[in-house]
N, C-alpha and C. Protein backbone atom coordinates (compact mmCIF):
# COMPACT_ATOMS: atom_id res chain seq x y z
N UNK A 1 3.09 21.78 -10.80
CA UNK A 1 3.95 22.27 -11.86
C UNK A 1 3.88 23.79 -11.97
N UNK A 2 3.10 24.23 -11.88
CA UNK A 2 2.29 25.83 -11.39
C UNK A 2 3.39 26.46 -10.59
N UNK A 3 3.35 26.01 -9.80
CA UNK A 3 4.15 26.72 -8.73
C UNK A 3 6.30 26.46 -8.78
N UNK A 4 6.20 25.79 -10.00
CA UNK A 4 7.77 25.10 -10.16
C UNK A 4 7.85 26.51 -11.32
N UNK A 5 7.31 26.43 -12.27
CA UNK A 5 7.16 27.55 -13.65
C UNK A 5 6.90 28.89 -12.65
N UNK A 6 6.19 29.11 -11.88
CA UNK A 6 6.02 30.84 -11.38
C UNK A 6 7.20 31.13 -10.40
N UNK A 7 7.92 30.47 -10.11
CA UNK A 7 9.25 30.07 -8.75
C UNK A 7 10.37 30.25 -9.46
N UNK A 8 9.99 30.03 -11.12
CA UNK A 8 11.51 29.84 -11.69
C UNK A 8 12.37 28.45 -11.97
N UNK A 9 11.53 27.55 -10.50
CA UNK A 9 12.30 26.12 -10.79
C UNK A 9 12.25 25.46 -12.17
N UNK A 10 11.38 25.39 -13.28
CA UNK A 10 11.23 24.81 -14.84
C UNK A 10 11.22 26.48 -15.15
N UNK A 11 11.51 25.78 -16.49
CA UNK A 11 11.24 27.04 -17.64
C UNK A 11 9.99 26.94 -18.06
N UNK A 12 9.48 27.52 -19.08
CA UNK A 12 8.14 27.59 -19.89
C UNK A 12 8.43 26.40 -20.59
N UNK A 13 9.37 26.27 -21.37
CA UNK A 13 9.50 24.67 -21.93
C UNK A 13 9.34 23.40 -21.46
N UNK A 14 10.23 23.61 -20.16
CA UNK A 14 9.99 21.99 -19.40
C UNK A 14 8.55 22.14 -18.74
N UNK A 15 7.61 22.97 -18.46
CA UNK A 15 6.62 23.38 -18.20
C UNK A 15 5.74 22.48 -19.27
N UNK A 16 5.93 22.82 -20.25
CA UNK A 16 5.28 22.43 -21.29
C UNK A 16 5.32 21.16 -21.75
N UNK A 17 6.49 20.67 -21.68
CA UNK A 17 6.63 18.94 -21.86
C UNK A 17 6.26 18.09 -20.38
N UNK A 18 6.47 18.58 -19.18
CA UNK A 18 5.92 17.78 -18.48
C UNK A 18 3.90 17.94 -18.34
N UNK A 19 3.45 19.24 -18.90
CA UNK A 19 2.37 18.82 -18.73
C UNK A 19 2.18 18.30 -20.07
N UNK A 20 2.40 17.86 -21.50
CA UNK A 20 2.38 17.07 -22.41
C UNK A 20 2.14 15.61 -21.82
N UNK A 21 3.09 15.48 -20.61
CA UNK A 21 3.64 13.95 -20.77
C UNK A 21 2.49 13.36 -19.37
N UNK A 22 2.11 14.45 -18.38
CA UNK A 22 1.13 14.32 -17.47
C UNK A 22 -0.55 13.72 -18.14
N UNK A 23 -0.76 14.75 -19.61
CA UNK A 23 -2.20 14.25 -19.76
C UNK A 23 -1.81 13.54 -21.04
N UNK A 24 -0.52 13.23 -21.87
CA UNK A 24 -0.63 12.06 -22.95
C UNK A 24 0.33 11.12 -22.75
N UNK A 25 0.46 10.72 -21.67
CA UNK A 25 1.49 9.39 -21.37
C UNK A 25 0.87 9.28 -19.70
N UNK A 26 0.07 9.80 -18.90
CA UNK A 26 0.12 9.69 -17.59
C UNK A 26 0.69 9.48 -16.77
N UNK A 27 1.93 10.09 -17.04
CA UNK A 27 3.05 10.64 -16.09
C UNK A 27 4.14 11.47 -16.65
N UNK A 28 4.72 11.93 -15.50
CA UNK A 28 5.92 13.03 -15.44
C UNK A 28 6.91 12.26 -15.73
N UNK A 29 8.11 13.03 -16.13
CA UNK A 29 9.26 12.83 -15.85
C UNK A 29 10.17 12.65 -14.25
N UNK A 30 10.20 11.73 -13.94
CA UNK A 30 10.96 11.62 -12.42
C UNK A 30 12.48 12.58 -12.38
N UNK A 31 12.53 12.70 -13.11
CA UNK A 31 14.03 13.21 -13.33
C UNK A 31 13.92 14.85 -14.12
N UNK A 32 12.89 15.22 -13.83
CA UNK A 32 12.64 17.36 -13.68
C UNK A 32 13.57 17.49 -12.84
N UNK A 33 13.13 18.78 -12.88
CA UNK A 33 13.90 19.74 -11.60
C UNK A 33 12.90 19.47 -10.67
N UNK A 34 11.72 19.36 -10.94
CA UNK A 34 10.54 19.10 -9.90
C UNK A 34 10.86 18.03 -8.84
N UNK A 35 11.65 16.75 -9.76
CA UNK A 35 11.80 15.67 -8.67
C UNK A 35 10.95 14.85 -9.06
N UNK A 36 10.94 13.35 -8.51
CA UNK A 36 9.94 12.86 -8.46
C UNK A 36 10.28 11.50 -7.25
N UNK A 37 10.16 10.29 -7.80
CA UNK A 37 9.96 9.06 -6.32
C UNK A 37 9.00 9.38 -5.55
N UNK A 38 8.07 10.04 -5.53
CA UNK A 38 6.65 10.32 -4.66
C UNK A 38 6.26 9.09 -4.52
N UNK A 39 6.42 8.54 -2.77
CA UNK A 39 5.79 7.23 -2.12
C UNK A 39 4.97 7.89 -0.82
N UNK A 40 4.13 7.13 -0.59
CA UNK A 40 3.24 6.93 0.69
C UNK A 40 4.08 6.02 1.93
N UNK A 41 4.43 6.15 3.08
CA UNK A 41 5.61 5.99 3.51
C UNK A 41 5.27 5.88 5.34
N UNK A 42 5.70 4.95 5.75
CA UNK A 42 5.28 5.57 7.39
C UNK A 42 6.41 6.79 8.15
N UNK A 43 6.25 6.89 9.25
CA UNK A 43 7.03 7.78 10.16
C UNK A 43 8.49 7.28 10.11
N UNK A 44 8.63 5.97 10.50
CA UNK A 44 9.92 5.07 10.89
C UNK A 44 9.62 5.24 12.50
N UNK A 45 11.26 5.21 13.02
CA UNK A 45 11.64 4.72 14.32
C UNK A 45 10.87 5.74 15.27
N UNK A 46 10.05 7.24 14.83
CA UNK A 46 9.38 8.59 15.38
C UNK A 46 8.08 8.35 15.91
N UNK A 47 7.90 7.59 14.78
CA UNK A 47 6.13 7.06 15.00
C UNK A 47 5.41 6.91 16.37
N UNK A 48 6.08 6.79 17.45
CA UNK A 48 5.42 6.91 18.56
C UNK A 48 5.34 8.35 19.07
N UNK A 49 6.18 8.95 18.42
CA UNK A 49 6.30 10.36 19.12
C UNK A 49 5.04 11.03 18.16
N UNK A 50 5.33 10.69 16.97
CA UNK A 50 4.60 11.67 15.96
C UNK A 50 3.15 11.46 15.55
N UNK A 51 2.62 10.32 15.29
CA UNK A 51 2.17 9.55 14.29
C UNK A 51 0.56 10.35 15.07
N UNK A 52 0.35 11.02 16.25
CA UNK A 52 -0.75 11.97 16.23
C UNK A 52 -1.03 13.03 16.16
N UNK A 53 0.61 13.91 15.90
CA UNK A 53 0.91 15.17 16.00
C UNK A 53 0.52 15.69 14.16
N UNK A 54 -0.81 16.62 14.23
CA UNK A 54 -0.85 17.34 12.65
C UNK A 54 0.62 18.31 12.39
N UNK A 55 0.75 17.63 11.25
CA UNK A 55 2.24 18.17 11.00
C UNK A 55 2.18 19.65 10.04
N UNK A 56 2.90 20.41 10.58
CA UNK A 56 2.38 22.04 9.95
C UNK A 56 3.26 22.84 8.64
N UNK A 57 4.12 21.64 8.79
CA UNK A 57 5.75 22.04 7.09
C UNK A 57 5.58 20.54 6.62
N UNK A 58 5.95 20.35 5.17
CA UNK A 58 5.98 18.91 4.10
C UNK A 58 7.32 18.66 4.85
N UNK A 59 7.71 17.86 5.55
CA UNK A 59 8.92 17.25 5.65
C UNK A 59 9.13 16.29 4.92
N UNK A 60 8.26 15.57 3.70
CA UNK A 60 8.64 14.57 3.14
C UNK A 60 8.89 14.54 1.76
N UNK A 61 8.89 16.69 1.55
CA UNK A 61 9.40 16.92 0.04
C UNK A 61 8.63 15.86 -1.12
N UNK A 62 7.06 16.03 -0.45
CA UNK A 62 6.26 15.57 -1.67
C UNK A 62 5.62 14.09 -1.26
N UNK A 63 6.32 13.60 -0.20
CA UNK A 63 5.70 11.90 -0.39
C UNK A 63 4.68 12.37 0.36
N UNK A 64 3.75 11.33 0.88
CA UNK A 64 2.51 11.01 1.92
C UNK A 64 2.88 10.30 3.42
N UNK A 65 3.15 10.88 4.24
CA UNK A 65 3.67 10.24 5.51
C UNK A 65 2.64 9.65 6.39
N UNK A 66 2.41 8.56 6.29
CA UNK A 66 1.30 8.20 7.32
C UNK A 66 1.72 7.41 8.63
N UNK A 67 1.01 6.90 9.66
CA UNK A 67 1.59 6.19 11.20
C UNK A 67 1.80 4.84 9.87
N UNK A 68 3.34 4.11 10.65
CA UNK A 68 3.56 2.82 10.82
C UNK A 68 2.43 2.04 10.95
N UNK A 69 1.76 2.37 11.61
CA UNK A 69 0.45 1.38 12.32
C UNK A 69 -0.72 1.14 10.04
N UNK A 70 -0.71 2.77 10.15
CA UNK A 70 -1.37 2.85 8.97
C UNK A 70 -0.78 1.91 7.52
N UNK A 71 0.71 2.33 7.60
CA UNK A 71 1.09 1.94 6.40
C UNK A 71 0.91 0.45 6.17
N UNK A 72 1.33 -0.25 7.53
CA UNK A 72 0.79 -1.69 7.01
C UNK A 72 -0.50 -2.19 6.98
N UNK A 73 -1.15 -1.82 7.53
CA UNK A 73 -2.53 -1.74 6.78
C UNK A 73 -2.62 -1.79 5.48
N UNK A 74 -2.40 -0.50 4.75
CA UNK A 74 -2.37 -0.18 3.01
C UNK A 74 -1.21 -1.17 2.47
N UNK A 75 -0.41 -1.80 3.25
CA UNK A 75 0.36 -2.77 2.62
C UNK A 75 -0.65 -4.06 2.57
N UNK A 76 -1.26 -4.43 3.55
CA UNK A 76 -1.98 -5.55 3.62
C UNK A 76 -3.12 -5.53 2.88
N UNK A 77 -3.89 -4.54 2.55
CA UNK A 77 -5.43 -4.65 1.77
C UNK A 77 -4.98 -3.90 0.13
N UNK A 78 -4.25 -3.57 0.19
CA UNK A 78 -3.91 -2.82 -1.11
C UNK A 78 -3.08 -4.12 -2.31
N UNK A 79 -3.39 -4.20 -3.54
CA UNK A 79 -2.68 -5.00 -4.40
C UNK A 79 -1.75 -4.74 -4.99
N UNK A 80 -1.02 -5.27 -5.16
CA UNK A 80 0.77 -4.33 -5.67
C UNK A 80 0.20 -4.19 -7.00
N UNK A 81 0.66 -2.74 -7.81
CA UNK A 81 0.49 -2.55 -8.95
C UNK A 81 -1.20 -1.09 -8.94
N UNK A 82 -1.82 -0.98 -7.36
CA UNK A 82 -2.45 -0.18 -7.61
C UNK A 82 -2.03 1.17 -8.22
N UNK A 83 -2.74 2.01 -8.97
CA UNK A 83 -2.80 3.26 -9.27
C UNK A 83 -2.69 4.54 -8.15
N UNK A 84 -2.07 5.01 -7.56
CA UNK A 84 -2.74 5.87 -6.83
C UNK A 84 -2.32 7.26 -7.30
N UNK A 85 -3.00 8.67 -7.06
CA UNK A 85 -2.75 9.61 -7.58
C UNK A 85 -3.23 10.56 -6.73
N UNK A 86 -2.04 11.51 -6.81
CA UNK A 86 -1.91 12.22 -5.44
C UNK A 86 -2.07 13.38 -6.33
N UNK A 87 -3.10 14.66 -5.93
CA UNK A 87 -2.91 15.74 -6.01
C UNK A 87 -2.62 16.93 -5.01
């Protein structure tokens, strides 16, 4: 949020209500200027090309991109409804 308020992207206000709503409701607004839908996600159809290459720019505008191979894994041992929290 730091870096959305010093960029210009929020104002000091929406600044202020999303961190309100971060530590007294435990969560944001999906619908800021910030964005939101933040998922953990595999490569797709790339994954053979990519899935060992350290990637050096966010191409996923915030989600968590992990190998195909990985994601079903965390689909298989993980319980729908976990918490997870990305900083």
């Amino acid at each position: 949020m730091n870096d959305g308020l010093r960029t210009g992207l929020i104002t000091p206000a929406e600044y202020e209500n999303l961190k309100y709503q971060y530590y007294y409701k435990s969560f944001a607004n999906p619908n800021s200027p910030l964005g939101g839908d933040i998922g953990i996600h595999g490569i797709g159809q790339l994954n053979s090309i990519f899935k060992n290459l350290p990637f050096v720019f966010n191409w996923t505008e915030g989600s968590i991109a992990v190998s195909n191979e990985e994601i079903d894994e965390l689909f298989n041992v993980t319980p729908k409804g976990t918490t997870v929290t990305i900083y």
